[in-house]
PDB file of N, CA and C in Angstrom:
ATOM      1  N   UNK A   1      87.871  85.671  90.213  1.00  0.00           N
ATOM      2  CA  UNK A   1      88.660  84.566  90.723  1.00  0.00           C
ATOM      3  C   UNK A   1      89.905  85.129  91.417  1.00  0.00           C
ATOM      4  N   UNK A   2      89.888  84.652  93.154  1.00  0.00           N
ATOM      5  CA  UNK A   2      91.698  85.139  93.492  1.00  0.00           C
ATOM      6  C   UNK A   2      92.634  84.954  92.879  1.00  0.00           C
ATOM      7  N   UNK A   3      93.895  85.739  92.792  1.00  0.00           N
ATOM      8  CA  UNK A   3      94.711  85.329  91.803  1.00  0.00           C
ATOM      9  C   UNK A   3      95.647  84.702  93.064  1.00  0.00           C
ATOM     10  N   UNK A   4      96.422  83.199  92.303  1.00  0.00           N
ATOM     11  CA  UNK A   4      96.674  82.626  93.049  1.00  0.00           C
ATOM     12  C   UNK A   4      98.347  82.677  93.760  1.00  0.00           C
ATOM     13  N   UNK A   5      98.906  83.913  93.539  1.00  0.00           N
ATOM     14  CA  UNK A   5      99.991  84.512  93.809  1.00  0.00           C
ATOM     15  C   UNK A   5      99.866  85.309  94.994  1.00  0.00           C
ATOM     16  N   UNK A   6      98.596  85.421  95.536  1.00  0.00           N
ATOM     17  CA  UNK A   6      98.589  86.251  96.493  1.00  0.00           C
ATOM     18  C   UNK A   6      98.239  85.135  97.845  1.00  0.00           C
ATOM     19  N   UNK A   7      98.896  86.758  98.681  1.00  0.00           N
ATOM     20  CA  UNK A   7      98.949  85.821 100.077  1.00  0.00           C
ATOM     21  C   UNK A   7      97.545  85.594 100.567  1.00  0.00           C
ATOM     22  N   UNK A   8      96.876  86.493 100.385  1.00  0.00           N
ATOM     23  CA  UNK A   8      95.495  86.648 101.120  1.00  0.00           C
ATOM     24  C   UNK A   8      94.587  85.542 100.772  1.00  0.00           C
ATOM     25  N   UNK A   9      94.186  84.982 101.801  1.00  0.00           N
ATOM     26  CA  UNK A   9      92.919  83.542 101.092  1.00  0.00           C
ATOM     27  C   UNK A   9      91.645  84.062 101.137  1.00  0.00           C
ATOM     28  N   UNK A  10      91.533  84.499 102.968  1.00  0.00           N
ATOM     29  CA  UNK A  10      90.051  84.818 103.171  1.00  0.00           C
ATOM     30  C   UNK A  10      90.142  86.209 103.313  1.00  0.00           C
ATOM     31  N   UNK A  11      88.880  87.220 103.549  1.00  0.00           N
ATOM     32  CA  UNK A  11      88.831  88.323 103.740  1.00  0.00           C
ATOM     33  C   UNK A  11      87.416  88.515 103.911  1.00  0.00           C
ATOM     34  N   UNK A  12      87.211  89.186 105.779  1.00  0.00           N
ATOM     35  CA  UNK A  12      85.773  89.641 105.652  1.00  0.00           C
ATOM     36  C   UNK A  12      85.673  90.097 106.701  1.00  0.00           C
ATOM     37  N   UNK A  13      84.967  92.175 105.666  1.00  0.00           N
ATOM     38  CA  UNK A  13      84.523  93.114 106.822  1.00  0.00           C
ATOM     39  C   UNK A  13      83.558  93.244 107.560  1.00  0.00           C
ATOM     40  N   UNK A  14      83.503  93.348 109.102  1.00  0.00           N
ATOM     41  CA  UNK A  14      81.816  93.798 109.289  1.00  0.00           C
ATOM     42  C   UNK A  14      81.663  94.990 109.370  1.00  0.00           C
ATOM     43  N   UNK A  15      80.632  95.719 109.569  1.00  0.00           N
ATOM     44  CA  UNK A  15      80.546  97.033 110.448  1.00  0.00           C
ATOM     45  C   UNK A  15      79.672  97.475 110.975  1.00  0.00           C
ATOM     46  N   UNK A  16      79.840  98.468 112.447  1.00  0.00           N
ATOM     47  CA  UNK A  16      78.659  98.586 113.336  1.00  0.00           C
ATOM     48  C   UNK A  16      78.077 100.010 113.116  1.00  0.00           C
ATOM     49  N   UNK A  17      77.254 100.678 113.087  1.00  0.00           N
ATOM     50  CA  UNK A  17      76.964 102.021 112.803  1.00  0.00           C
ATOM     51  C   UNK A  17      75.612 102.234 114.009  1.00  0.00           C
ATOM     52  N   UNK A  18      76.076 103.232 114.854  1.00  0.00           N
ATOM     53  CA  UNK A  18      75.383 103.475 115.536  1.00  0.00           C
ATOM     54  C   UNK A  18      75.207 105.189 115.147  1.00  0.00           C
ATOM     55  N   UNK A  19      73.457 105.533 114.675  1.00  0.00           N
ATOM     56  CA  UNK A  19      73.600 106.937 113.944  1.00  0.00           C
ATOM     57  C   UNK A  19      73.386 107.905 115.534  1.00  0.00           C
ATOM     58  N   UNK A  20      72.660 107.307 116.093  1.00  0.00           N
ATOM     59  CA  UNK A  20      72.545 108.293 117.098  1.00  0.00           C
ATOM     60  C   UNK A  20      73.676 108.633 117.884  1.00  0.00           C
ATOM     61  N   UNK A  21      74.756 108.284 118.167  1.00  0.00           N
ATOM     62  CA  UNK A  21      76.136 108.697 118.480  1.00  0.00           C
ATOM     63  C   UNK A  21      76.808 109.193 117.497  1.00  0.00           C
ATOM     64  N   UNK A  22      76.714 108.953 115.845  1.00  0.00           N
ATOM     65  CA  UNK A  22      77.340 109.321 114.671  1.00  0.00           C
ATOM     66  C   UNK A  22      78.419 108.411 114.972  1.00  0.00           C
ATOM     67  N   UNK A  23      78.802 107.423 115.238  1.00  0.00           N
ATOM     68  CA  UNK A  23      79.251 106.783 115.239  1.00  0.00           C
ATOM     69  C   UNK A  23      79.090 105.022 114.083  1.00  0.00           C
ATOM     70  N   UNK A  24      80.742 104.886 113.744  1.00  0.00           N
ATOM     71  CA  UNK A  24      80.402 103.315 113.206  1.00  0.00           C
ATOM     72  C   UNK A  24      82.072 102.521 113.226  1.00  0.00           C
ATOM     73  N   UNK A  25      81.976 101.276 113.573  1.00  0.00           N
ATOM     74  CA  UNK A  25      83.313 100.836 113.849  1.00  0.00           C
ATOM     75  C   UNK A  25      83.003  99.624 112.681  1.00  0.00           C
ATOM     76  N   UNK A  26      84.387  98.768 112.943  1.00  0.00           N
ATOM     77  CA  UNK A  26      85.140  98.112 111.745  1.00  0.00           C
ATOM     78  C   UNK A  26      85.325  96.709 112.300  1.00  0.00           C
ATOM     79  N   UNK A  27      85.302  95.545 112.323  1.00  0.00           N
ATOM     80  CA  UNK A  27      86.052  94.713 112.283  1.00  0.00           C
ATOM     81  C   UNK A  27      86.453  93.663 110.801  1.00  0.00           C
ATOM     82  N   UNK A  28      87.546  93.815 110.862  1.00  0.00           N
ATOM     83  CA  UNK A  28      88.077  93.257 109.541  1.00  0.00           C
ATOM     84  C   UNK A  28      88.997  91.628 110.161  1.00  0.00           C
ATOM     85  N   UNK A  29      89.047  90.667 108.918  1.00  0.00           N
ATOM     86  CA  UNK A  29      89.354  89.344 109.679  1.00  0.00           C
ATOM     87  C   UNK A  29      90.020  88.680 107.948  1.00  0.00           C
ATOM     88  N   UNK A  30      91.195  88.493 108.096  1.00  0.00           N
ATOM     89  CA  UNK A  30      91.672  88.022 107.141  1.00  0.00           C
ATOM     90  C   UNK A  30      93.080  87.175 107.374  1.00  0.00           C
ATOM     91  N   UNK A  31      92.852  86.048 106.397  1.00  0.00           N
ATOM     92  CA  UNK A  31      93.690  84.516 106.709  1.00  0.00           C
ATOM     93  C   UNK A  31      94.658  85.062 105.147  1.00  0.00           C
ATOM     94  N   UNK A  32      96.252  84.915 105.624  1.00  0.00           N
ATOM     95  CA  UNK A  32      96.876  85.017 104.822  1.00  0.00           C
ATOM     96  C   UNK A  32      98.298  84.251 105.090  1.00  0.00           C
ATOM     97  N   UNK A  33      99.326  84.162 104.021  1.00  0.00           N
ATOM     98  CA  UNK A  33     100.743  83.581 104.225  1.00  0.00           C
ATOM     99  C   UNK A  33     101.483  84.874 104.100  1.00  0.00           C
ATOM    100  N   UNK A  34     102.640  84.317 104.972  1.00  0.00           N
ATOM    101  CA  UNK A  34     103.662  85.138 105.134  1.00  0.00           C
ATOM    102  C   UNK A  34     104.367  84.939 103.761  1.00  0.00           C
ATOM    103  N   UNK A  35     105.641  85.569 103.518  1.00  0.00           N
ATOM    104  CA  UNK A  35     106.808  85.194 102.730  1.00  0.00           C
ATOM    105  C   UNK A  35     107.836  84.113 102.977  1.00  0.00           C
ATOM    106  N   UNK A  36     106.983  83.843 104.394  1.00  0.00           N
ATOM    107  CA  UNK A  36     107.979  82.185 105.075  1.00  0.00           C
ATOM    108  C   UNK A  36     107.261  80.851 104.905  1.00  0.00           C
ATOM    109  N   UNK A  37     105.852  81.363 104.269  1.00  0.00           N
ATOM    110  CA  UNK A  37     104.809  80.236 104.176  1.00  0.00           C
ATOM    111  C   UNK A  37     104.189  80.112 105.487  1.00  0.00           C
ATOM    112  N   UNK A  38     103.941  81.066 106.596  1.00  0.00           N
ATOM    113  CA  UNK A  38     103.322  80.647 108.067  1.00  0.00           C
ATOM    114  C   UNK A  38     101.888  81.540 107.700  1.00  0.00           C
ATOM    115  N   UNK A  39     100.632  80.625 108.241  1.00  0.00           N
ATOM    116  CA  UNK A  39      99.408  80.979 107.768  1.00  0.00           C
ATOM    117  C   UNK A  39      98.889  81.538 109.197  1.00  0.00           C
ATOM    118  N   UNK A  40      98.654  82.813 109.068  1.00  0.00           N
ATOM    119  CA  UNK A  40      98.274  83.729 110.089  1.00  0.00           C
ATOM    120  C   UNK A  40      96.554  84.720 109.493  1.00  0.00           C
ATOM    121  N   UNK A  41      95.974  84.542 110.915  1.00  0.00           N
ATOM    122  CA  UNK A  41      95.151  84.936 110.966  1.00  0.00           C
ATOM    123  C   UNK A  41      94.704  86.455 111.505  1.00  0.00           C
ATOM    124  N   UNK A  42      94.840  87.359 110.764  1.00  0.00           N
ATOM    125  CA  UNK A  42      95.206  89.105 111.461  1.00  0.00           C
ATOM    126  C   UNK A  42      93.553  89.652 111.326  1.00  0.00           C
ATOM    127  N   UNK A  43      93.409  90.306 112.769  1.00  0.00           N
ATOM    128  CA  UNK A  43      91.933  90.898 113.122  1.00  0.00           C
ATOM    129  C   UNK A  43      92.648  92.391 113.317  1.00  0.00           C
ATOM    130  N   UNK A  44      91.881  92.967 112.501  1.00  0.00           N
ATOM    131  CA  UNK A  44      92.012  94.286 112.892  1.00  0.00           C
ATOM    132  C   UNK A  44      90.839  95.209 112.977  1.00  0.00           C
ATOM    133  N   UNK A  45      90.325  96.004 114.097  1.00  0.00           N
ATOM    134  CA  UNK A  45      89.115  96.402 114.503  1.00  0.00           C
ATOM    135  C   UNK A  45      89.581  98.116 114.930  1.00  0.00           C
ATOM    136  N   UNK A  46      88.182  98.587 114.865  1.00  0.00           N
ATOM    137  CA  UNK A  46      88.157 100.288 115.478  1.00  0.00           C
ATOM    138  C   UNK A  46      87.119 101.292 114.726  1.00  0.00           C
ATOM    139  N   UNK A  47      87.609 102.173 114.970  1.00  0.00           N
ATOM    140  CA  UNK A  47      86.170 103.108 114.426  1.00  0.00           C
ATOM    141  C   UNK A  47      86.974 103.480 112.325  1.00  0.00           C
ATOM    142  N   UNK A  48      85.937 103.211 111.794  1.00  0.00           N
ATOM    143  CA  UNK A  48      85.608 103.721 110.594  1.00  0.00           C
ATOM    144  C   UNK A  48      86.714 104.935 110.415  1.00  0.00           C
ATOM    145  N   UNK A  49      87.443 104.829 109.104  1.00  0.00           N
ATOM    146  CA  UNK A  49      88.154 105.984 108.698  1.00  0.00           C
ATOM    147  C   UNK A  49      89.610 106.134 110.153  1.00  0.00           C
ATOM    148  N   UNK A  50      89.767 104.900 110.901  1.00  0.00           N
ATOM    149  CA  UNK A  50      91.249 105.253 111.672  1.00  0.00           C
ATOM    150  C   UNK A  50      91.561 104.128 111.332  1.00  0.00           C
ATOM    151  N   UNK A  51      93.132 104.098 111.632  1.00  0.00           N
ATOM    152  CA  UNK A  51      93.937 102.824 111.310  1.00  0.00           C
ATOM    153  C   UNK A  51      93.595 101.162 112.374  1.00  0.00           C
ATOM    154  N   UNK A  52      93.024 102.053 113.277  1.00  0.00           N
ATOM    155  CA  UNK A  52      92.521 100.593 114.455  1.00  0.00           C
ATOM    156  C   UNK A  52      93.647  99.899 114.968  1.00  0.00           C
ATOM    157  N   UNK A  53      93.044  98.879 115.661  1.00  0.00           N
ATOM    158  CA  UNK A  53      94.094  97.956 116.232  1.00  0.00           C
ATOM    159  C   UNK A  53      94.539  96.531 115.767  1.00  0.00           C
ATOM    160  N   UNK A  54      95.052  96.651 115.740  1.00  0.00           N
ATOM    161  CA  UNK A  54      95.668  95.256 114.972  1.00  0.00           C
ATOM    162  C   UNK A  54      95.959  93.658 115.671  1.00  0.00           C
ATOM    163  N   UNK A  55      95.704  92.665 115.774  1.00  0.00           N
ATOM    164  CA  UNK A  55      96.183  90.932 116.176  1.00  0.00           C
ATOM    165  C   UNK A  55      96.466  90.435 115.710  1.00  0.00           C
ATOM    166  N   UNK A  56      97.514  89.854 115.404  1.00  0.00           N
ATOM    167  CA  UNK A  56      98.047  88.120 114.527  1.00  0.00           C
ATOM    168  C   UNK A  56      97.815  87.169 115.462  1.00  0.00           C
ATOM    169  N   UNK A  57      97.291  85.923 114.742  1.00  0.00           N
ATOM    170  CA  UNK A  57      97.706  84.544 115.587  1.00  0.00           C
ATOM    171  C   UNK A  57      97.927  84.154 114.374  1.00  0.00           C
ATOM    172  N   UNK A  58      98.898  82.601 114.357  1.00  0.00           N
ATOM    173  CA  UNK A  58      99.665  82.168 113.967  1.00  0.00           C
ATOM    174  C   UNK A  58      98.943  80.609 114.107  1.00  0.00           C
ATOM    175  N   UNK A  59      98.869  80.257 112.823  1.00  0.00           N
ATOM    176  CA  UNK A  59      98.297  78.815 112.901  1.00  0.00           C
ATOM    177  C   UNK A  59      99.072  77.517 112.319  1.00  0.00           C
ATOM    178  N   UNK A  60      99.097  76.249 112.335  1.00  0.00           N
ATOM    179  CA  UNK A  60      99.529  74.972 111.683  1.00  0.00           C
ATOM    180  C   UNK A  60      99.107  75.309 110.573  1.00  0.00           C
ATOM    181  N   UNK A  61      98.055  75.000 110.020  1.00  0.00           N
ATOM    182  CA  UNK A  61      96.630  74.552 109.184  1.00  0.00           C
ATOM    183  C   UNK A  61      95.978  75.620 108.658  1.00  0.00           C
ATOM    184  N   UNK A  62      95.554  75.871 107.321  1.00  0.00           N
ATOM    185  CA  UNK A  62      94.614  77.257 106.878  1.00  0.00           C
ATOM    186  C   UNK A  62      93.321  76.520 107.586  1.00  0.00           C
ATOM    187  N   UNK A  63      92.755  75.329 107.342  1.00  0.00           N
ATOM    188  CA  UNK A  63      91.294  74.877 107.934  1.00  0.00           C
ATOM    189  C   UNK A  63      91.419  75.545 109.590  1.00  0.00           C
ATOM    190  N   UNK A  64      92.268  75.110 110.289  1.00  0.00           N
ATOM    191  CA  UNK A  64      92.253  76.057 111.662  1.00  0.00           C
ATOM    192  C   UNK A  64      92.123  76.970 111.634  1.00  0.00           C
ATOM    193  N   UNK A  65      92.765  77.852 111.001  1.00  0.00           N
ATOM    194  CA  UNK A  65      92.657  79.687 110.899  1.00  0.00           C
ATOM    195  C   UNK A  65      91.774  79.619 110.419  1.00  0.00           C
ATOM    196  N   UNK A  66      90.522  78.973 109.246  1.00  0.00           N
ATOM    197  CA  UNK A  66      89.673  79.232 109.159  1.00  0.00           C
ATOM    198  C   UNK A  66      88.393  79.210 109.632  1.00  0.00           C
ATOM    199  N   UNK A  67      88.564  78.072 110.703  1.00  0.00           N
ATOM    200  CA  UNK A  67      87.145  77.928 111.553  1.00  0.00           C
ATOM    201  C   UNK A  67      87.484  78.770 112.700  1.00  0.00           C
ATOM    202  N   UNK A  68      88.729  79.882 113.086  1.00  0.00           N
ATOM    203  CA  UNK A  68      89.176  80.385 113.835  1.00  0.00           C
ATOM    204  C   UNK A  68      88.025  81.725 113.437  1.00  0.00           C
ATOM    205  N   UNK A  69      88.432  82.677 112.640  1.00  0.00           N
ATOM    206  CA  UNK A  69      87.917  83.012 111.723  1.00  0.00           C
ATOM    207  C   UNK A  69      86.127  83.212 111.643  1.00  0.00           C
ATOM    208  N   UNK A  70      85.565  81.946 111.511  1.00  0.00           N
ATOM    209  CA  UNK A  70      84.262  81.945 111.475  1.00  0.00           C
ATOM    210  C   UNK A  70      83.826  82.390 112.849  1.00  0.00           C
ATOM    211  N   UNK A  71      85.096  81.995 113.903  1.00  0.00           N
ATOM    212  CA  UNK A  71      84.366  81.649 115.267  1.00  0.00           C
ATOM    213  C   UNK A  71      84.062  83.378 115.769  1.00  0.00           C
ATOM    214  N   UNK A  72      85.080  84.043 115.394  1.00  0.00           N
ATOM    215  CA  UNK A  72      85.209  85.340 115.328  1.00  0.00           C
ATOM    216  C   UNK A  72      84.028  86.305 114.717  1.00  0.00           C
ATOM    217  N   UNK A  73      83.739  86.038 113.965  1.00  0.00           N
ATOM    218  CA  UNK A  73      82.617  86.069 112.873  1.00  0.00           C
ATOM    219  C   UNK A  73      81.875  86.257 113.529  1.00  0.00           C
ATOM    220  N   UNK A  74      81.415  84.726 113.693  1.00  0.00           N
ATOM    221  CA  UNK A  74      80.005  84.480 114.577  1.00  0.00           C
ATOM    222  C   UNK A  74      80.125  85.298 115.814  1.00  0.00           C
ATOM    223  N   UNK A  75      80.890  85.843 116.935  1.00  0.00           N
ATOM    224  CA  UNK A  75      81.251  86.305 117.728  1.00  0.00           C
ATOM    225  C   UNK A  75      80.478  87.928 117.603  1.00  0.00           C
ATOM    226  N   UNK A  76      81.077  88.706 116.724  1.00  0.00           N
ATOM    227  CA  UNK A  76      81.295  89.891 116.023  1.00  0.00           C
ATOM    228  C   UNK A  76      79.607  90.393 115.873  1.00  0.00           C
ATOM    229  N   UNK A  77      78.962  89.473 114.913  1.00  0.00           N
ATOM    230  CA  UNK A  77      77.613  89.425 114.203  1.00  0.00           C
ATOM    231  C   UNK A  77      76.542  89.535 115.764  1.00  0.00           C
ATOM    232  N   UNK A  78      77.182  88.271 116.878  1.00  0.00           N
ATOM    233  CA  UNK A  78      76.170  88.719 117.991  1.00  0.00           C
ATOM    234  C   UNK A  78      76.210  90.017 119.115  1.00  0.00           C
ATOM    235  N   UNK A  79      77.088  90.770 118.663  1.00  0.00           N
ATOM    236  CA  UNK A  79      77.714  91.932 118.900  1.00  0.00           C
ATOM    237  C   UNK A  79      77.079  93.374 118.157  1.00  0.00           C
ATOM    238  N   UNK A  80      76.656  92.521 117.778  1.00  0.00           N
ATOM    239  CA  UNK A  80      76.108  93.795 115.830  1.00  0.00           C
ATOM    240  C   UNK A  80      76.139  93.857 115.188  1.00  0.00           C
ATOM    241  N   UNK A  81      77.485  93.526 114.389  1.00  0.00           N
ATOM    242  CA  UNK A  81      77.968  93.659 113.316  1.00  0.00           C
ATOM    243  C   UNK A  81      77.812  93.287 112.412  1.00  0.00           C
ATOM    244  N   UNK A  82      77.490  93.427 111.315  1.00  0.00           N
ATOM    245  CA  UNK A  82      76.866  92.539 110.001  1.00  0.00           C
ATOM    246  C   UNK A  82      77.510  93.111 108.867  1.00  0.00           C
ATOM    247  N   UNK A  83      77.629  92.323 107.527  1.00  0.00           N
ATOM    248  CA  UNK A  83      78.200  92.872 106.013  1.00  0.00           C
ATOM    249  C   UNK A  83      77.386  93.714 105.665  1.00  0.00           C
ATOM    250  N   UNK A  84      77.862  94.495 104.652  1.00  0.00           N
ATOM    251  CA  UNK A  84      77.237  95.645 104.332  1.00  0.00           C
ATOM    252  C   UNK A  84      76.495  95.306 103.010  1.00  0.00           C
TER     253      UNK A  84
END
């Protein structure tokens, strides 16, 4: 069960692994509150084992950031990417 002190609501990695390049990248997608109470949605993507690149958007509503979120998801998955 989340503990309910924390900022983080949602959280979810994909990842792409391509062996014949030895290659595999990251996208990570997680809905959280600030310490001001503003519910932001931060994507951070790149290759496996580096720090990657980082996005905030900034939402009204957790339900917005969260179908934000899915849309990303769904986005990601027709791209390659799937849970492990």
């Amino acid at each position: 069960m989340p503990d309910a002190r924390s900022p983080i609501k949602h959280h979810l990695v994909l990842y792409r692994r391509d062996p014949e390049q030895g290659r595999a990248r990251f996208f990570s997608l997680m809905i959280e509150r600030d310490l001001f109470g503003t519910i932001r949605l931060v994507r951070n993507w790149g290759f496996v084992g580096s720090k990657g690149q980082e996005k905030v958007e900034i939402f009204p509503e957790e339900a917005q950031a969260a179908h934000a979120l899915e849309a990303w998801a769904d986005a990601q998955r027709r791209k390659g990417y799937s849970d492990l």
